[in-house]
N, C-alpha and C. Protein backbone atom coordinates (compact mmCIF):
# COMPACT_ATOMS: atom_id res chain seq x y z
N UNK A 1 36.21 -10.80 -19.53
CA UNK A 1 34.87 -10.30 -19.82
C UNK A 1 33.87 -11.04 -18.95
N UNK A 2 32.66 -10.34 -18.44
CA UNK A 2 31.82 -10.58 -17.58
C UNK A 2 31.20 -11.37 -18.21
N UNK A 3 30.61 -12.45 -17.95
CA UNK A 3 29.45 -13.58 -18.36
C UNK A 3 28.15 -13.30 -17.92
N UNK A 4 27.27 -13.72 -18.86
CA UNK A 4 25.53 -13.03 -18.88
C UNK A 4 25.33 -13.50 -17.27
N UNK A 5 25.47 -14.41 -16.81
CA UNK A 5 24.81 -14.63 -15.24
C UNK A 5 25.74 -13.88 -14.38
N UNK A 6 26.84 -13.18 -14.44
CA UNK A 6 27.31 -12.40 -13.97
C UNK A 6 26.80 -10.76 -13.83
N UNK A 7 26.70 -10.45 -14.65
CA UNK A 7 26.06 -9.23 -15.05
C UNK A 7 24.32 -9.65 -14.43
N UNK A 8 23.78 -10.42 -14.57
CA UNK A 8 22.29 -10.69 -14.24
C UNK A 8 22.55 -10.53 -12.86
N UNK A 9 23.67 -10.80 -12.11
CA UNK A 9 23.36 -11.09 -10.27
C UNK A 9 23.79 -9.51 -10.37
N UNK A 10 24.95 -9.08 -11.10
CA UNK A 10 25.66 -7.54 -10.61
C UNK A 10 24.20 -6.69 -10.72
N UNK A 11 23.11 -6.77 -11.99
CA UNK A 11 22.10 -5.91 -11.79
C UNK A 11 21.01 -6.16 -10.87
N UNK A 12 20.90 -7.34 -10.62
CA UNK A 12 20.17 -7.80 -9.16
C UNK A 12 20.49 -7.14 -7.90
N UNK A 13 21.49 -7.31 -7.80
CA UNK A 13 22.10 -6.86 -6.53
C UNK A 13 22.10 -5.21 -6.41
N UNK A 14 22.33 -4.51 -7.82
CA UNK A 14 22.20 -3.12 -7.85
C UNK A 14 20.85 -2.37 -7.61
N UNK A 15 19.85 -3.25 -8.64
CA UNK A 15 18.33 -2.11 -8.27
C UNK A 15 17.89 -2.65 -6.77
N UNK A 16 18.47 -4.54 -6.03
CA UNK A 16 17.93 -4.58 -4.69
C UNK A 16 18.57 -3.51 -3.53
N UNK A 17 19.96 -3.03 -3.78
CA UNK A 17 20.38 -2.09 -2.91
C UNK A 17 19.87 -0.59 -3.24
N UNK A 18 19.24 -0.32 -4.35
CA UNK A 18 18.58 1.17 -4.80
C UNK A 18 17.06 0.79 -4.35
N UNK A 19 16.45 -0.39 -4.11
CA UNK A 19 15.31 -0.24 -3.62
C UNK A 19 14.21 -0.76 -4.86
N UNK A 20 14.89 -0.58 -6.06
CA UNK A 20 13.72 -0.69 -7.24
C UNK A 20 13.68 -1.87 -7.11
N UNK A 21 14.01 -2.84 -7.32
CA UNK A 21 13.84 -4.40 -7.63
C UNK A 21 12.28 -4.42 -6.56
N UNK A 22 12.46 -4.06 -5.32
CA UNK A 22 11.03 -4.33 -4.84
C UNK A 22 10.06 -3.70 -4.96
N UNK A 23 10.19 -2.44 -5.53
CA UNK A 23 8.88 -1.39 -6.29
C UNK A 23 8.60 -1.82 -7.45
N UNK A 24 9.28 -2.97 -8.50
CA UNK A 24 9.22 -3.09 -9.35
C UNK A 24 8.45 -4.70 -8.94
N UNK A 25 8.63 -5.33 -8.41
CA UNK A 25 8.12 -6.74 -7.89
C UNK A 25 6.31 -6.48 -7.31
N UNK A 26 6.44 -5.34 -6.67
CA UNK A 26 5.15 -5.20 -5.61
C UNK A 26 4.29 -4.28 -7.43
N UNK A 27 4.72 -3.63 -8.01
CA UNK A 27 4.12 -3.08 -8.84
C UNK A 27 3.37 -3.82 -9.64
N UNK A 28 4.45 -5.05 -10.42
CA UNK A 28 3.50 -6.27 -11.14
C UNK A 28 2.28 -6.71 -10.61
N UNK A 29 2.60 -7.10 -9.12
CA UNK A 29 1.56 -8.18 -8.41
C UNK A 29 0.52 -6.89 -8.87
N UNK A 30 0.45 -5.52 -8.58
CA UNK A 30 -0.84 -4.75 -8.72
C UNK A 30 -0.73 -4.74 -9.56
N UNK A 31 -0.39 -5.00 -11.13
CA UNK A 31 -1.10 -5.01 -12.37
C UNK A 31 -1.78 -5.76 -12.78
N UNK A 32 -1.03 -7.21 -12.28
CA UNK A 32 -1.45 -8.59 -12.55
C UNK A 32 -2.79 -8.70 -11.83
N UNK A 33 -2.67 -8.16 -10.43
CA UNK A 33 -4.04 -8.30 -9.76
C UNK A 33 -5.27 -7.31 -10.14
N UNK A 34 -4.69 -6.36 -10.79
CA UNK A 34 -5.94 -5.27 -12.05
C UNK A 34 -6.36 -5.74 -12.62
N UNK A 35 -5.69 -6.51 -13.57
CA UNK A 35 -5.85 -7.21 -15.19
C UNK A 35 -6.61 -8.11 -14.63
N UNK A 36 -6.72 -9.17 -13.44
CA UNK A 36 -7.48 -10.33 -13.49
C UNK A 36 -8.26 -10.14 -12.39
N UNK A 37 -8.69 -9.16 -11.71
CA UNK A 37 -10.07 -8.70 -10.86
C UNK A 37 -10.89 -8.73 -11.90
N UNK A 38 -12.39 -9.08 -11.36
CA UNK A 38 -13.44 -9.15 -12.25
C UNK A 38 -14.51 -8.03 -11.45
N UNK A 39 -14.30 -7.05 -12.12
CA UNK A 39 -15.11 -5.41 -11.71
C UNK A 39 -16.47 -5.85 -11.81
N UNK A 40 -17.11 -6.51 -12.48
CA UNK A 40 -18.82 -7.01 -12.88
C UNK A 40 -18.88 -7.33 -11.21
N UNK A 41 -18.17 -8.02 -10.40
CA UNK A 41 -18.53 -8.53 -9.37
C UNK A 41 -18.74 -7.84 -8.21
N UNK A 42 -19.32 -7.61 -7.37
CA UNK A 42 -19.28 -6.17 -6.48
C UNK A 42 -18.58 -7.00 -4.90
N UNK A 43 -17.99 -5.90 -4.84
CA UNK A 43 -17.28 -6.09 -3.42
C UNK A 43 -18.10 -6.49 -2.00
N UNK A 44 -18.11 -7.21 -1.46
CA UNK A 44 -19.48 -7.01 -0.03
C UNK A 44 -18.65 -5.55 0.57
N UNK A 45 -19.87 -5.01 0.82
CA UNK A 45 -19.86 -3.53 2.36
C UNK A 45 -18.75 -3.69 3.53
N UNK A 46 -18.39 -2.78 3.12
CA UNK A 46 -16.98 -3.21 4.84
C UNK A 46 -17.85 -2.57 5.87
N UNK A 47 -17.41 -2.88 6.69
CA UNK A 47 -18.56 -2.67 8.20
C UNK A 47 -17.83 -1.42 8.83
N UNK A 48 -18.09 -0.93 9.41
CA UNK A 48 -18.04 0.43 9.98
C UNK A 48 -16.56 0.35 10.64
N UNK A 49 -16.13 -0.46 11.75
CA UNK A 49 -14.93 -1.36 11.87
C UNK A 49 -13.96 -1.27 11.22
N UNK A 50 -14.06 -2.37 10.00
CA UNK A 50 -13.13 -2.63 8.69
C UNK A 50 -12.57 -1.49 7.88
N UNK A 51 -13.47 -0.55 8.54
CA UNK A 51 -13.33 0.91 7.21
C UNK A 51 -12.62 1.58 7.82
N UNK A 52 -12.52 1.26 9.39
CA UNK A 52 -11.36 2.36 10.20
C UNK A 52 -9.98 1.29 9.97
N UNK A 53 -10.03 -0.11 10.32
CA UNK A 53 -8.98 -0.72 10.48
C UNK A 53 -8.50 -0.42 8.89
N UNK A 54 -9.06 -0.60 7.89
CA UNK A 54 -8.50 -0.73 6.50
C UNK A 54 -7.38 0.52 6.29
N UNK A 55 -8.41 1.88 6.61
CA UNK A 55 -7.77 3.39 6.69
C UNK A 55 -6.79 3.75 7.87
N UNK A 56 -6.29 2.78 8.54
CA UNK A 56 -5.31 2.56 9.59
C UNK A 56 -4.04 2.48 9.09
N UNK A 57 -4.10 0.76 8.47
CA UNK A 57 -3.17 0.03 7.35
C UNK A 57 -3.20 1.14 5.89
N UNK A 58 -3.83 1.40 5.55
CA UNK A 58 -3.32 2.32 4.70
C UNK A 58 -2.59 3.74 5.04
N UNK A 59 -2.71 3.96 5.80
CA UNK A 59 -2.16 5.26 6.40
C UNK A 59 -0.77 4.75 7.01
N UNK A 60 -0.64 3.69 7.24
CA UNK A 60 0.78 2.90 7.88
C UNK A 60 1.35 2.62 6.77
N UNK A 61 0.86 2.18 5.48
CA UNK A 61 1.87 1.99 4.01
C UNK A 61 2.06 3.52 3.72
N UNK A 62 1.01 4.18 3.51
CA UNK A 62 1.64 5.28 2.99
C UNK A 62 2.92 6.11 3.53
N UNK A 63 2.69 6.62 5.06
CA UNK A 63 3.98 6.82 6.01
C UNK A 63 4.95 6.24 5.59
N UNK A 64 5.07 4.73 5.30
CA UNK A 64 6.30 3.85 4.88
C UNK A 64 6.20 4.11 3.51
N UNK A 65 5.56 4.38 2.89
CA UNK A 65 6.30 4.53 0.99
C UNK A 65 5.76 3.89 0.52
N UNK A 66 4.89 2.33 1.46
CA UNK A 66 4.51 0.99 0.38
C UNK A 66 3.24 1.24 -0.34
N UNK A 67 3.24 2.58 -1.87
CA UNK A 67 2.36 2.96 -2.31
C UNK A 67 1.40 1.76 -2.91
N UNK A 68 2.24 0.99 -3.81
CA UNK A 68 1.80 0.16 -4.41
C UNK A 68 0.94 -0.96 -3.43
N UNK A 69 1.59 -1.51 -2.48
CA UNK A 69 1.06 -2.06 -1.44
C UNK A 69 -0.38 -1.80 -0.97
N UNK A 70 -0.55 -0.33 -0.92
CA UNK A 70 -1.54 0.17 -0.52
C UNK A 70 -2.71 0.58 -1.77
N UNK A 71 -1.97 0.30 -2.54
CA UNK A 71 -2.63 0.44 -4.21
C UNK A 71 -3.49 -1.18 -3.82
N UNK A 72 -3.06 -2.18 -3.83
CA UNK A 72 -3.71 -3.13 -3.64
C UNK A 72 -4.55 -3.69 -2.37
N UNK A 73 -4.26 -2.80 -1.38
CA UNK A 73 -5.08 -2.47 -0.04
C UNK A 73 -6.46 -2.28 -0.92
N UNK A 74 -6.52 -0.64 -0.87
CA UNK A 74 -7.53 -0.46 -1.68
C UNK A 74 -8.35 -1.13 -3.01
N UNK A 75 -7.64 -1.52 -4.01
CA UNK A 75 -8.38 -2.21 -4.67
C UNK A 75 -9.08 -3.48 -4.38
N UNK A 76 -8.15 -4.51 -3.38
CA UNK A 76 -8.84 -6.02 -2.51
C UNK A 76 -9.77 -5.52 -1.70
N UNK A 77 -9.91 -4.66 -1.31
CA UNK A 77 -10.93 -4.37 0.59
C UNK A 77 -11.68 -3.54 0.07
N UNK A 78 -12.07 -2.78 -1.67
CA UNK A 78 -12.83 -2.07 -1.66
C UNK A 78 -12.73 -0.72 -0.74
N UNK A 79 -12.22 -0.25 -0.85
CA UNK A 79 -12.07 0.93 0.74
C UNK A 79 -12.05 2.29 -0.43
N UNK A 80 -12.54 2.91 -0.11
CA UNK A 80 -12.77 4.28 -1.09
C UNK A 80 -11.29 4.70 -1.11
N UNK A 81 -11.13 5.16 -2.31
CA UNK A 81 -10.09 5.39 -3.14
C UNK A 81 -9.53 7.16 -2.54
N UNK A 82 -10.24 7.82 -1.87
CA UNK A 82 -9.88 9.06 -1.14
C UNK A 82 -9.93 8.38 0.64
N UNK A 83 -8.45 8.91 0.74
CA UNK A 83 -8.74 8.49 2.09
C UNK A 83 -9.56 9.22 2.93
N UNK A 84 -10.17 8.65 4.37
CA UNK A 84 -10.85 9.69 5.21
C UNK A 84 -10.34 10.36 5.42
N UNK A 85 -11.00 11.56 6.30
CA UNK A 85 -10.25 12.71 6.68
C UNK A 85 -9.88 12.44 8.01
N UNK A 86 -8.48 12.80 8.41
CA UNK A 86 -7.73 12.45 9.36
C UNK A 86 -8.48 12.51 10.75
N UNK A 87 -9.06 14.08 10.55
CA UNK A 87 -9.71 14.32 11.98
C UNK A 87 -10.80 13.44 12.24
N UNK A 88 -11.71 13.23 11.45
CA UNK A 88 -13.11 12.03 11.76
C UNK A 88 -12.15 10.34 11.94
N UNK A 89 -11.17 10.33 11.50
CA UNK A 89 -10.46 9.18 12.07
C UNK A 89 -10.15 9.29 13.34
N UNK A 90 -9.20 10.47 14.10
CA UNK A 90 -8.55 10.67 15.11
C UNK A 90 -10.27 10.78 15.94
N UNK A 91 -11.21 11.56 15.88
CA UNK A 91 -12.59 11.26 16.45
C UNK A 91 -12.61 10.19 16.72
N UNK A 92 -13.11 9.53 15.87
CA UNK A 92 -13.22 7.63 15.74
C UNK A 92 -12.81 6.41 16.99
N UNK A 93 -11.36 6.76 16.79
CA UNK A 93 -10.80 6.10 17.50
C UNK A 93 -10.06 6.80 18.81
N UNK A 94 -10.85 8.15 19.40
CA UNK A 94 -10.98 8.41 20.42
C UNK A 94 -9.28 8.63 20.84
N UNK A 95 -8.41 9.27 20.28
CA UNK A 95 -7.22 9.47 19.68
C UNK A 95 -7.07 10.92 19.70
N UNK A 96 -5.42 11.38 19.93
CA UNK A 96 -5.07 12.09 19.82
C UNK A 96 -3.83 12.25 18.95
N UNK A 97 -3.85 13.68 18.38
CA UNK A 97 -2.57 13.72 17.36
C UNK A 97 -1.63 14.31 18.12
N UNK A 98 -0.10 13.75 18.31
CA UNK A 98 0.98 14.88 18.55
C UNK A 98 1.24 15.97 17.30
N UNK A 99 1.27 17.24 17.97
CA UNK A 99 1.37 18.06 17.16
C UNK A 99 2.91 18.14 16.14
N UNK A 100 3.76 17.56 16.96
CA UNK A 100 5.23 17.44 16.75
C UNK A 100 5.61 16.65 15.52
N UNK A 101 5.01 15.67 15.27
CA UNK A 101 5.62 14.65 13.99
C UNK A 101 4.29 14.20 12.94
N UNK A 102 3.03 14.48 13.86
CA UNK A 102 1.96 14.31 13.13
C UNK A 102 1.20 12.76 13.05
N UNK A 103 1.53 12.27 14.30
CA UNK A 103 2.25 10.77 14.30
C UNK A 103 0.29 10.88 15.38
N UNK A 104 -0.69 9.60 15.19
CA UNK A 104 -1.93 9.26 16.04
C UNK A 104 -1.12 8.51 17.16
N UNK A 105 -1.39 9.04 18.48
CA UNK A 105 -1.24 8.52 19.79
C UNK A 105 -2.50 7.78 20.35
């Protein structure tokens, strides 16, 4: 019969090869970091800059999956909770889209 620290590494090892163990790790940190943000306090203004670089990095977690990641993008940097619209980004940064994968060149 399997022993409790046996079974503890066999389910370790199972949700880290299914992927959950780290959706489940990155998920806490954004609860923990909900629960103890203090909303009374107001964010300073991101600068015109910060608001493209922020909506950059978020658009690079989302592509990759790292929702939660980007859950806490947005809530630390203040960055509006709807992302921009793609085309006034691709404007922006003087950018073009391949039509093929959808991918900013």
């Amino acid at each position: 019969m399997a022993t409790v620290a046996e079974l503890k590494a066999v389910l370790k090892d199972t949700l880290e090869k299914r992927g959950v163990l780290g959706h489940l790790k990155a998920r806490i940190r954004a609860e923990v970091f909900n629960a103890l943000d203090d909303e009374s306090e107001p964010r300073p203004s991101l600068s015109h800059e910060n608001l493209l670089i922020n909506e950059l990095i978020r658009e690079y977690l989302e592509f990759n999956k790292y929702k939660y990641t980007a859950s806490v993008l947005i809530a630390e940097s203040g960055q509006p909770v709807v992302p921009l619209d793609r085309q006034f980004l691709i404007r922006e940064l003087n950018a073009f889209e391949e039509s093929k994968d959808n991918t900013i060149g």
